[in-house]
N, C-alpha and C. Protein backbone atom coordinates (compact mmCIF):
# COMPACT_ATOMS: atom_id res chain seq x y z
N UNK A 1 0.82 -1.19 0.00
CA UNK A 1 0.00 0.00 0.00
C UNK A 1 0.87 1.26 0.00
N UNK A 2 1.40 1.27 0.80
CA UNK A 2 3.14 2.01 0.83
C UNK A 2 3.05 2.84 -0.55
N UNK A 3 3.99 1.62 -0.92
CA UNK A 3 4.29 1.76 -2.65
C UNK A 3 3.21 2.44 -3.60
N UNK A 4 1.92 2.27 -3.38
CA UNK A 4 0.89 2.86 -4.13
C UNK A 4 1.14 4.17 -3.67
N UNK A 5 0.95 4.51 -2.59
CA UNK A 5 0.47 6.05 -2.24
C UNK A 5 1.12 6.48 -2.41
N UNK A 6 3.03 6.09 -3.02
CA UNK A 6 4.31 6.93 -3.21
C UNK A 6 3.95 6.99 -4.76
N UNK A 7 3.19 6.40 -5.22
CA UNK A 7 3.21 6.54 -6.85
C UNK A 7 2.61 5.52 -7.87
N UNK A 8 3.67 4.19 -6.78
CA UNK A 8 3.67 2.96 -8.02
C UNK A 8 2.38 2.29 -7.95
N UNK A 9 2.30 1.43 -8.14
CA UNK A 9 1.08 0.02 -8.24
C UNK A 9 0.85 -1.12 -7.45
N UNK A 10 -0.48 -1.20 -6.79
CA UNK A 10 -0.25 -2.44 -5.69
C UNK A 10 -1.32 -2.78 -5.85
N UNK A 11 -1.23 -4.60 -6.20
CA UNK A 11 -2.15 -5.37 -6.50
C UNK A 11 -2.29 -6.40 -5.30
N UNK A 12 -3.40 -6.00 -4.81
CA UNK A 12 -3.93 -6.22 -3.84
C UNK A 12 -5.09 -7.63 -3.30
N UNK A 13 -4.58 -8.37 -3.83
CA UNK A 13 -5.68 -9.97 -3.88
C UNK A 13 -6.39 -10.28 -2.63
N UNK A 14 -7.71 -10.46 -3.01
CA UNK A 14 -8.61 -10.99 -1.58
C UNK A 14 -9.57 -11.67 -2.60
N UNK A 15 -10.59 -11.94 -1.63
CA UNK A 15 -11.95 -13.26 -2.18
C UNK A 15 -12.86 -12.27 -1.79
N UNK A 16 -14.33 -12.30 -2.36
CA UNK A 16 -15.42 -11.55 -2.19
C UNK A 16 -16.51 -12.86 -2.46
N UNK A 17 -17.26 -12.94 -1.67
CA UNK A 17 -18.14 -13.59 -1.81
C UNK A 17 -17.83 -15.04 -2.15
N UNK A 18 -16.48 -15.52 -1.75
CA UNK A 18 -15.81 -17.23 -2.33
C UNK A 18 -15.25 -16.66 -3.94
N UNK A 19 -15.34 -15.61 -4.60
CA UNK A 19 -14.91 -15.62 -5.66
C UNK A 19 -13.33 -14.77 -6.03
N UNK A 20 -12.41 -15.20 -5.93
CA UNK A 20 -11.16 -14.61 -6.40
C UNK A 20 -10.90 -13.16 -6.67
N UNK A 21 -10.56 -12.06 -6.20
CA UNK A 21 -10.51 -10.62 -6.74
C UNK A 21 -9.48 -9.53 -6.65
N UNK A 22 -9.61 -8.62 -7.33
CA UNK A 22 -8.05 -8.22 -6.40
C UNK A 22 -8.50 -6.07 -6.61
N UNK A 23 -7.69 -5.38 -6.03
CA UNK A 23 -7.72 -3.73 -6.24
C UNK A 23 -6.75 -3.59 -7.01
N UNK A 24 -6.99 -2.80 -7.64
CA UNK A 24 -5.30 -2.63 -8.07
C UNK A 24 -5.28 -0.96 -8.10
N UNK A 25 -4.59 -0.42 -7.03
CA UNK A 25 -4.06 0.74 -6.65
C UNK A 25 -3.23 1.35 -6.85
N UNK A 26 -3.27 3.05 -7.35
CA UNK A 26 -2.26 3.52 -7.18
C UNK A 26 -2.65 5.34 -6.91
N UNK A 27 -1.78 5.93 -6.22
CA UNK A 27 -1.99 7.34 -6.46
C UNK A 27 -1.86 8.25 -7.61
N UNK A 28 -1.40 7.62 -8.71
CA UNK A 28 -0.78 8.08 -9.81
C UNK A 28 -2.09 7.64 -11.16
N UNK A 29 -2.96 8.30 -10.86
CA UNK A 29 -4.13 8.33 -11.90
C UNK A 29 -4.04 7.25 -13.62
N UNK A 30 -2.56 8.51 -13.36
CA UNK A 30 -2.64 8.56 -15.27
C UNK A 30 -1.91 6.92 -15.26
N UNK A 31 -0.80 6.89 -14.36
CA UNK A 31 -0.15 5.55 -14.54
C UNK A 31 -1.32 4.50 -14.72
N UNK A 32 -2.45 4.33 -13.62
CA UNK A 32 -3.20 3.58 -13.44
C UNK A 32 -4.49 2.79 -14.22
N UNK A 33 -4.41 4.48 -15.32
CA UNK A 33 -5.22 4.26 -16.38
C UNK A 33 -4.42 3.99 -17.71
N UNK A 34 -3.17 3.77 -17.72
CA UNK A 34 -2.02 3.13 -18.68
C UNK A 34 -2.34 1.43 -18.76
N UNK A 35 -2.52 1.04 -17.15
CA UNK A 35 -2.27 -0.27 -16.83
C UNK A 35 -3.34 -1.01 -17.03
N UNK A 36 -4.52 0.38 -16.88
CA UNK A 36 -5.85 -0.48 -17.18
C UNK A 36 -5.81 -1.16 -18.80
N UNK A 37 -5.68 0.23 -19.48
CA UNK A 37 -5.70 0.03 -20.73
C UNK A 37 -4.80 -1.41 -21.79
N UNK A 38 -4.03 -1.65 -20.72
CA UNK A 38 -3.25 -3.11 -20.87
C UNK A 38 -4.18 -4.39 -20.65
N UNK A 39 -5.33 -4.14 -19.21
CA UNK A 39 -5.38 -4.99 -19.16
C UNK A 39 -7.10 -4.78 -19.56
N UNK A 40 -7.49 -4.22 -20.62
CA UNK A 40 -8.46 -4.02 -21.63
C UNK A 40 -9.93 -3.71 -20.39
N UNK A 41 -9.63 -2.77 -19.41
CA UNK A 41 -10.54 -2.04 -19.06
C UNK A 41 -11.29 -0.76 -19.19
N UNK A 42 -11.90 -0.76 -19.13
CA UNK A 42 -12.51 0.73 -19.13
C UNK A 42 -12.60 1.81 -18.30
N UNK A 43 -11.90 3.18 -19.20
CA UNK A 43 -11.97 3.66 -18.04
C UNK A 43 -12.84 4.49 -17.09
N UNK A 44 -14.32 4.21 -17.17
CA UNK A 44 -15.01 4.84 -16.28
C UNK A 44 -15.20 3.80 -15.19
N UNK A 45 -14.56 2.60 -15.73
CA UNK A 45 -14.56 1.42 -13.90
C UNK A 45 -13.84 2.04 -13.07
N UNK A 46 -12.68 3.00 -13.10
CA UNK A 46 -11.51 3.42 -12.40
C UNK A 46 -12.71 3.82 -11.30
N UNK A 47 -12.43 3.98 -9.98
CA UNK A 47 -13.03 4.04 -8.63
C UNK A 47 -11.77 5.09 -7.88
N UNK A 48 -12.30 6.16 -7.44
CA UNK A 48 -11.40 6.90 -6.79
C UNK A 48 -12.33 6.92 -5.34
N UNK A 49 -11.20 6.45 -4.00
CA UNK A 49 -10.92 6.24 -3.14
C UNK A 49 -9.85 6.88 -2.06
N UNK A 50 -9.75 7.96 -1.60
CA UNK A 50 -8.49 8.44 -0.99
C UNK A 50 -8.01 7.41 0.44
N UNK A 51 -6.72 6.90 0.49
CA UNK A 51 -6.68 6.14 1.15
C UNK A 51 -5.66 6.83 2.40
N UNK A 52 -5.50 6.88 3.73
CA UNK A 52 -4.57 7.21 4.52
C UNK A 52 -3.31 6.63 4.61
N UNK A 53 -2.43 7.72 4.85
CA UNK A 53 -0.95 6.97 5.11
C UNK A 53 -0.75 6.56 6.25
N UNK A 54 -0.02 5.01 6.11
CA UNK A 54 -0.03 4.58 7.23
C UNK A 54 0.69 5.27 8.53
N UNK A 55 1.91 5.83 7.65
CA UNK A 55 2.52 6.22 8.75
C UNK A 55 2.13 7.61 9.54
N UNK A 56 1.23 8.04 9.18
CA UNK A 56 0.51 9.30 10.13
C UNK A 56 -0.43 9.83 9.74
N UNK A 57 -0.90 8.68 8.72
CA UNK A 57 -3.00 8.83 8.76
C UNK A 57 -3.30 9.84 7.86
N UNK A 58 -2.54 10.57 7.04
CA UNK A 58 -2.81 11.70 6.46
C UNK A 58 -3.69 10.62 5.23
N UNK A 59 -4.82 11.67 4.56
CA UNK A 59 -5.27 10.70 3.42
C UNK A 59 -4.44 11.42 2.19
N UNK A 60 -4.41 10.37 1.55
CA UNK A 60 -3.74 10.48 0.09
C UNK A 60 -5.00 10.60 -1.00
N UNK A 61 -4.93 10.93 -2.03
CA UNK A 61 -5.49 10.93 -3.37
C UNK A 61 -5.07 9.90 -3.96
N UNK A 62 -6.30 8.89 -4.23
CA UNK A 62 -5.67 7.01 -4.81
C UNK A 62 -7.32 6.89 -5.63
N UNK A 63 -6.67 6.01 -6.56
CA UNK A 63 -7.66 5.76 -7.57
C UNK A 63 -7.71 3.76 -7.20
N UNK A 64 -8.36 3.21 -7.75
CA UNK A 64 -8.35 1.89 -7.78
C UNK A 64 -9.46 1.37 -8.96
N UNK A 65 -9.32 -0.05 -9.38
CA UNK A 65 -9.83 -1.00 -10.04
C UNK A 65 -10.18 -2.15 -9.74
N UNK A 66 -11.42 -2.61 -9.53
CA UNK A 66 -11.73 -3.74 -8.81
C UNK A 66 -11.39 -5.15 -10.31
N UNK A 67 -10.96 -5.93 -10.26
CA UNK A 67 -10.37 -7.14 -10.91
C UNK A 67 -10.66 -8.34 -10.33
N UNK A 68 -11.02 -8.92 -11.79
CA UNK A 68 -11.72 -10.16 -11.45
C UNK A 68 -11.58 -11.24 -12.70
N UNK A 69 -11.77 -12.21 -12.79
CA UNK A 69 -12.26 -13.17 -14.05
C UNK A 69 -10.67 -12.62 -14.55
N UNK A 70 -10.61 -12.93 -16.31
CA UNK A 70 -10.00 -12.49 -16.97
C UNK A 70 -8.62 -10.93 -16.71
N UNK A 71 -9.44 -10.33 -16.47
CA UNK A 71 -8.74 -9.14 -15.89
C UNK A 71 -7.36 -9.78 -14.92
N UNK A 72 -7.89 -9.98 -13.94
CA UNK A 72 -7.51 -10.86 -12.55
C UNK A 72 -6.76 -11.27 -13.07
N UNK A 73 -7.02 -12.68 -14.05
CA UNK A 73 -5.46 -13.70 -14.09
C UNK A 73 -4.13 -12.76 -15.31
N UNK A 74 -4.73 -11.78 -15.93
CA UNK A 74 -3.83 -10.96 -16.40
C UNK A 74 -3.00 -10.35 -15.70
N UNK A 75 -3.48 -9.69 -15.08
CA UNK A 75 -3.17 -8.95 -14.33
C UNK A 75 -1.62 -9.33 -13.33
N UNK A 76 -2.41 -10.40 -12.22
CA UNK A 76 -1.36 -11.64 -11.50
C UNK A 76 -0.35 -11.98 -12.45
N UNK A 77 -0.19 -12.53 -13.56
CA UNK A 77 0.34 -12.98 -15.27
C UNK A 77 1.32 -11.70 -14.94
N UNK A 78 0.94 -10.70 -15.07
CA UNK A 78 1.91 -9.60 -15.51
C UNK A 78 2.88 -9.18 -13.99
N UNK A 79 2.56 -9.16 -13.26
CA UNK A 79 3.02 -9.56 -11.36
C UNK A 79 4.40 -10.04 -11.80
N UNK A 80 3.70 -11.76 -11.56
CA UNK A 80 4.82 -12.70 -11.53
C UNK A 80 5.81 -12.12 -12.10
N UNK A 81 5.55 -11.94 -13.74
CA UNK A 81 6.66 -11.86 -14.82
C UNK A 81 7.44 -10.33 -14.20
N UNK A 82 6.79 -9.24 -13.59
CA UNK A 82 7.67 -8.47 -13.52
C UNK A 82 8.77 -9.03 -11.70
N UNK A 83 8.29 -9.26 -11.42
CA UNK A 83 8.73 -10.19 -9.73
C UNK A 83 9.99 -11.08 -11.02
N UNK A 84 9.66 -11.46 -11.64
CA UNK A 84 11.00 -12.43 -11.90
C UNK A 84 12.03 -11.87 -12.52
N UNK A 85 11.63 -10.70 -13.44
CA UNK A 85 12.67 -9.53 -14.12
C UNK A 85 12.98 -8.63 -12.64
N UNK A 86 12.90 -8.39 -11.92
CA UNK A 86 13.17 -7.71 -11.00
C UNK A 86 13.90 -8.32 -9.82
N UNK A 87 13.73 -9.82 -9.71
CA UNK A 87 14.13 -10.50 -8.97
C UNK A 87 15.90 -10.63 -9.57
N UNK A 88 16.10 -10.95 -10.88
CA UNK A 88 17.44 -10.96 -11.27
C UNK A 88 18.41 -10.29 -10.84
């Protein structure tokens, strides 16, 4: 979450209702609507949400995308692969 509110992207996985889902956050609008566009969303799904910093509660300006089905395993797909280029 950190990482989002400094800029970057945080994909955020939980279950809703038994079904697989994830946020995918960031404070950085335009980045967020780059990533959508990768992963063939639209952008009036984008959901703006201001979220607090952890470290002294201030709220931030954060956008998010709720992900699911298709989206979802793209999404994770594109994770891994950057976790393993980054891991090198």
């Amino acid at each position: 979450m950190v990482h989002a509110l400094a800029g970057g992207v945080w994909l955020h996985r939980h279950t809703f209702r038994g079904e697989p889902m994830a946020h995918l956050v960031s404070s950085d609008r335009d980045l967020l609507l780059a990533v959508g566009r990768r992963l063939g969303l639209h952008p009036g799904w984008l959901q703006y949400k201001p979220l607090k910093r952890p470290a002294d509660g201030v709220p931030i300006e954060a956008w998010h995308w709720d992900l699911r089905g298709r989206a979802l395993d793209v999404a994770v797909d594109l994770a891994v692969a950057h976790e393993d280029v980054t891991a090198r």
